[in-house]
Protein backbone atom coordinates (compact mmCIF):
# COMPACT_ATOMS: atom_id res chain seq x y z
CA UNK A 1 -24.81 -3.00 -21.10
CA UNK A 2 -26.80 0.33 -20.53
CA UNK A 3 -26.25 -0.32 -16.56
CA UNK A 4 -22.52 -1.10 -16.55
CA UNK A 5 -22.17 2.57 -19.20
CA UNK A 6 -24.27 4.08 -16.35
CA UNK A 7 -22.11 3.13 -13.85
CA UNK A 8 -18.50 3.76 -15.88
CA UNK A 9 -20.11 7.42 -15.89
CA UNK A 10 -20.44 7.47 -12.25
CA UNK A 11 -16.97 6.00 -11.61
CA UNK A 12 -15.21 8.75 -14.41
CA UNK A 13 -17.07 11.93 -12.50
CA UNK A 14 -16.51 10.62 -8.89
CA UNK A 15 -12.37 10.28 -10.23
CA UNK A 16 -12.86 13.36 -12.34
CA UNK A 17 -14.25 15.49 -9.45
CA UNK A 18 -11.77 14.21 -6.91
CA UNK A 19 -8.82 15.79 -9.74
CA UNK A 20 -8.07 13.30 -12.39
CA UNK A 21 -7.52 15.46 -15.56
CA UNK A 22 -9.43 14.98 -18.47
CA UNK A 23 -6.49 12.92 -20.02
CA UNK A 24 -6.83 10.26 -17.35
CA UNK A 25 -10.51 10.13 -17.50
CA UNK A 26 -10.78 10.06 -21.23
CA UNK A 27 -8.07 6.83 -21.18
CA UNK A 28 -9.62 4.99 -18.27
CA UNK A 29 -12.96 5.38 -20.50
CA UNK A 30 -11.16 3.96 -23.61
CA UNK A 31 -9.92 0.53 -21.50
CA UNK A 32 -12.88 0.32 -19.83
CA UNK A 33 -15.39 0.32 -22.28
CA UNK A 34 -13.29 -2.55 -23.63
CA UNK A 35 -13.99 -4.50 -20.73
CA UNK A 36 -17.11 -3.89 -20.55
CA UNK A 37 -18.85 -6.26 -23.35
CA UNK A 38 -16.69 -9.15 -21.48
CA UNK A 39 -18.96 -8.55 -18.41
CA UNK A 40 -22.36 -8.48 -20.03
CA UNK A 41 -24.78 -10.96 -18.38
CA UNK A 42 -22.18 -11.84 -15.82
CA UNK A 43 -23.60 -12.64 -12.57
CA UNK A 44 -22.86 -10.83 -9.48
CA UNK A 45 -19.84 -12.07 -7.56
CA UNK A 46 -15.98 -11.22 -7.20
CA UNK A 47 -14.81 -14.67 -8.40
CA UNK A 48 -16.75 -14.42 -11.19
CA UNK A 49 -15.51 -10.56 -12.07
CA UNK A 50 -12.19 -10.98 -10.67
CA UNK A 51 -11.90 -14.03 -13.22
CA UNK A 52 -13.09 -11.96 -16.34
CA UNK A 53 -10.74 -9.36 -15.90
CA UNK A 54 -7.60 -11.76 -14.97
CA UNK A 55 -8.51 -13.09 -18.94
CA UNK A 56 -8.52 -9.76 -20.17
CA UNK A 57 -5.96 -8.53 -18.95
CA UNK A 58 -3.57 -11.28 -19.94
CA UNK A 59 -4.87 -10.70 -23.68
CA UNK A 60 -3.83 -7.19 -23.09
CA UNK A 61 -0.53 -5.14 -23.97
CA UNK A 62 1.83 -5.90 -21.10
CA UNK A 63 2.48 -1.62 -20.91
CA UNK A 64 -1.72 -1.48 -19.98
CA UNK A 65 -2.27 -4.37 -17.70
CA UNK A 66 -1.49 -2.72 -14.69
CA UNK A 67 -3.42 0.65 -15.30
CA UNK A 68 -6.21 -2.20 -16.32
CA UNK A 69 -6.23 -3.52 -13.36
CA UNK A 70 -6.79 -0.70 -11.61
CA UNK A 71 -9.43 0.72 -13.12
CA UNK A 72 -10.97 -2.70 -13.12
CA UNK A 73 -10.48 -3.07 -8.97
CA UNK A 74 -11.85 0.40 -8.96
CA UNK A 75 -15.10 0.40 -11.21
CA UNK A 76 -15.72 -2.93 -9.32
CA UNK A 77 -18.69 -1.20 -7.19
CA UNK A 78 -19.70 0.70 -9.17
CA UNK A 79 -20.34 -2.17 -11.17
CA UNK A 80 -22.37 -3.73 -8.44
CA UNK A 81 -24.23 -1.11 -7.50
CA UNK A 82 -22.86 -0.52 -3.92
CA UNK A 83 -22.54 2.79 -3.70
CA UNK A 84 -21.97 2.48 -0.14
CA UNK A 85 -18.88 0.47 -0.55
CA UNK A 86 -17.82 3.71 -2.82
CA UNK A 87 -18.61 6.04 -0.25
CA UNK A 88 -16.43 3.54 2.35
CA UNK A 89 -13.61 4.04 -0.07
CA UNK A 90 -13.51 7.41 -0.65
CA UNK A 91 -13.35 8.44 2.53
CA UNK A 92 -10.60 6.05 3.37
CA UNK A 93 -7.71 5.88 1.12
CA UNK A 94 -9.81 7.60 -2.28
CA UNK A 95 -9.39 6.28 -5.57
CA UNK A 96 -5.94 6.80 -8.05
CA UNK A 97 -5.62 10.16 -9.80
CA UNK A 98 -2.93 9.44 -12.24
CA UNK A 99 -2.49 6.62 -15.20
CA UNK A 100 1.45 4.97 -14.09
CA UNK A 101 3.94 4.73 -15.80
CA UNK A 102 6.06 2.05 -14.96
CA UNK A 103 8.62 -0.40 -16.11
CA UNK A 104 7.44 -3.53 -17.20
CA UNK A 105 9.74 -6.36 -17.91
CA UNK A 106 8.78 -10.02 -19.41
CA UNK A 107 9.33 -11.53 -16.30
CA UNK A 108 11.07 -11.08 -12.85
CA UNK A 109 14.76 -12.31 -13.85
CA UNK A 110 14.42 -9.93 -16.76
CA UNK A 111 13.74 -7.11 -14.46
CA UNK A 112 16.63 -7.60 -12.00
CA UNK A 113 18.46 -7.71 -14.94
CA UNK A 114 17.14 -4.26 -16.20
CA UNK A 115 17.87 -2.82 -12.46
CA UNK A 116 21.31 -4.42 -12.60
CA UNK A 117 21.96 -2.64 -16.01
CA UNK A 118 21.21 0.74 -14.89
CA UNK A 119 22.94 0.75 -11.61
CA UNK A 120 19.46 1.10 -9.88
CA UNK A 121 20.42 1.50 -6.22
CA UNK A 122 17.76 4.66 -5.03
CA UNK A 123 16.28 2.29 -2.36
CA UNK A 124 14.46 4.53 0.41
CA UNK A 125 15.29 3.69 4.40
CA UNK A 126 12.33 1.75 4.71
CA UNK A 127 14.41 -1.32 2.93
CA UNK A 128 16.98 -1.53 5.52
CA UNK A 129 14.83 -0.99 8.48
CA UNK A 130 12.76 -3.39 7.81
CA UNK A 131 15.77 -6.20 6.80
CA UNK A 132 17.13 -5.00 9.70
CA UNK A 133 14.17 -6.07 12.34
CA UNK A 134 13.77 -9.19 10.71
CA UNK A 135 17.37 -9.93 11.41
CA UNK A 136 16.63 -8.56 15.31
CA UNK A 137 14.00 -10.94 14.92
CA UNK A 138 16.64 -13.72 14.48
CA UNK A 139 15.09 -14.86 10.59
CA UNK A 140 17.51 -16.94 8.79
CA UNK A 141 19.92 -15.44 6.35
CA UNK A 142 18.81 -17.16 3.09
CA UNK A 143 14.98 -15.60 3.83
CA UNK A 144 16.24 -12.03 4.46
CA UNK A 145 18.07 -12.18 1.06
CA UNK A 146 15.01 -13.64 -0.36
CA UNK A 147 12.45 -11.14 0.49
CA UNK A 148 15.16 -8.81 -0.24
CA UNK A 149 15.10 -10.05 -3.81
CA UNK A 150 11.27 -9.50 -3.89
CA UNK A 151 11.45 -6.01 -2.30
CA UNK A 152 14.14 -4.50 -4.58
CA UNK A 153 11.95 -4.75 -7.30
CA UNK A 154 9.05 -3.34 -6.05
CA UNK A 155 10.65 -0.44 -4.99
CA UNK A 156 12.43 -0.30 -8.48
CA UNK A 157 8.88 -0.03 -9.53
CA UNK A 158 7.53 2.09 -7.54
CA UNK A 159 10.39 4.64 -8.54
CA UNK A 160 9.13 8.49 -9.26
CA UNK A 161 6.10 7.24 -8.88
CA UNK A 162 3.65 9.50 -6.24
CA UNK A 163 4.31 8.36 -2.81
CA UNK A 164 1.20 7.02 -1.62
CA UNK A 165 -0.65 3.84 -1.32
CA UNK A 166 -2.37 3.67 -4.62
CA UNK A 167 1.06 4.01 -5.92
CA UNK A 168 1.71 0.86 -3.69
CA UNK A 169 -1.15 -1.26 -4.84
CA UNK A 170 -0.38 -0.23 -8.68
CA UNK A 171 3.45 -1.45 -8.05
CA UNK A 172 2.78 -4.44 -6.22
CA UNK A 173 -0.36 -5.40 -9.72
CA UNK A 174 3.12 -5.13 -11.68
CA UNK A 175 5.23 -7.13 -9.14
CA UNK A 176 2.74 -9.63 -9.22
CA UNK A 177 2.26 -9.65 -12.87
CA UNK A 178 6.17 -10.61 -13.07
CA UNK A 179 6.04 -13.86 -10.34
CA UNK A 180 6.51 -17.00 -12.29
CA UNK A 181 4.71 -20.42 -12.33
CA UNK A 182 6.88 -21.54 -9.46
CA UNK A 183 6.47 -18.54 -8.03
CA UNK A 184 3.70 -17.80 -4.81
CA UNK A 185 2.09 -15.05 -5.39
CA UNK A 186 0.54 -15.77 -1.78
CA UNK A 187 3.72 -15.32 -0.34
CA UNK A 188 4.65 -12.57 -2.23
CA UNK A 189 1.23 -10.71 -0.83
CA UNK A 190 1.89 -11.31 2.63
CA UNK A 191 5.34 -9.98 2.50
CA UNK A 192 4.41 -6.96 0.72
CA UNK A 193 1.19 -5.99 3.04
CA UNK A 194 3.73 -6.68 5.91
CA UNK A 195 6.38 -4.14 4.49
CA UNK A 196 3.66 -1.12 3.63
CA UNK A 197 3.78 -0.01 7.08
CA UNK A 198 7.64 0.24 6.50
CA UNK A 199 7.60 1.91 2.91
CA UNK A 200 4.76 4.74 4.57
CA UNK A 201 6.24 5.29 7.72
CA UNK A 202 9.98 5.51 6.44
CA UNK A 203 10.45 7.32 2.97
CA UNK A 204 12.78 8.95 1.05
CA UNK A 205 13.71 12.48 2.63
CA UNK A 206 12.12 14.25 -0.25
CA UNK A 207 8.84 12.59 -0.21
CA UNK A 208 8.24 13.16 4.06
CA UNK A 209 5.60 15.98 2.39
CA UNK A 210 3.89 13.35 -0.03
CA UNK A 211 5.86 14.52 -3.05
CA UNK A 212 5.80 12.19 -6.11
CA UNK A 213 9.38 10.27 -5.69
């Protein structure tokens, strides 16, 4: 396990140096090295990763799973080895700063509800912009309302959280952590990757500077 320690170090200082505080650092050690002896002597591969950290993080305390699988997507090369891959990511979009904190629910009926209780309504433009083309577009009524159902949520998660796209991928992990059995997550990617370029481009007034929402 000496390797996978080695390269937890070199994720912590790369996050540590780019500004994570030393609270964030010494937490994403703590879940990590819990992960950790459920990787030893596991071969090389996404599927194979991707499907030991899916287990763990279902065995984990629904508040954690998304901050899990962050730090989980993130020490990923590191646990390869390919430091260039690092590099590639660091100079595009960086790693997360910040452990979320966001409002998980049992499931996704139970968070509508939870929205519906507390008169959540602080939806940024980017919502109806984007309803808005598809109905230019000329897509039925009963899918506009549906993706509209998928969207409210997200952004209901992605409330006061900083506005940028690691913020994004953390709130989608928890959408997606919500979906159903009958529910696609599939579908549910595609329409979220197809609305980013909304959410970014079209914001809240008071986060046009990048200020946490």
């Amino acid at each position: 396990m000496s390797q996978s320690v080695a390269a937890l170090d070199a994720y912590l200082q790369l996050i540590a140096r780019q500004g994570a505080s030393r609270q964030t650092v010494d937490e994403r050690r703590r879940l990590l090295l819990k992960l950790l002896p459920h990787l030893a002597q596991l071969p090389s591969g996404s599927d194979s990763y991707r499907a030991v950290v899916d287990g763990f993080v279902a065995d984990s305390p629904r508040e954690r799973q998304v901050l899990l699988l962050t730090c989980a997507r993130e020490y990923y090369y590191f646990w390869l080895g390919n430091m260039k891959k690092v590099v590639e990511i660091t100079a595009r979009a960086g790693f997360t700063l910040f452990n979320p904190v966001i409002p998980m629910a049992a499931d996704l009926a139970e968070l509508r509800r939870r929205m519906a209780e507390q008169g959540f309504s602080r939806f940024p433009p980017s919502l109806d912009i984007y309803l808005g083309k598809l109905f230019e577009d000329g897509v039925d009524d009963a899918l506009i309302r549906e993706r509209e159902s998928l969207l409210k949520p997200l952004l209901y998660l992605l409330d006061g959280l900083p506005f940028n796209p690691g913020s994004y991928r953390m709130a989608v992990d928890a959408l997606l952590l919500h979906l159903g059995p009958a529910d696609d997550p599939g579908d549910c990617l595609r329409l979220v990757r197809e609305f980013f370029y909304y959410w970014q481009s079209f914001p809240h007034a008071r986060q046009r500077g990048g200020e946490a929402g």
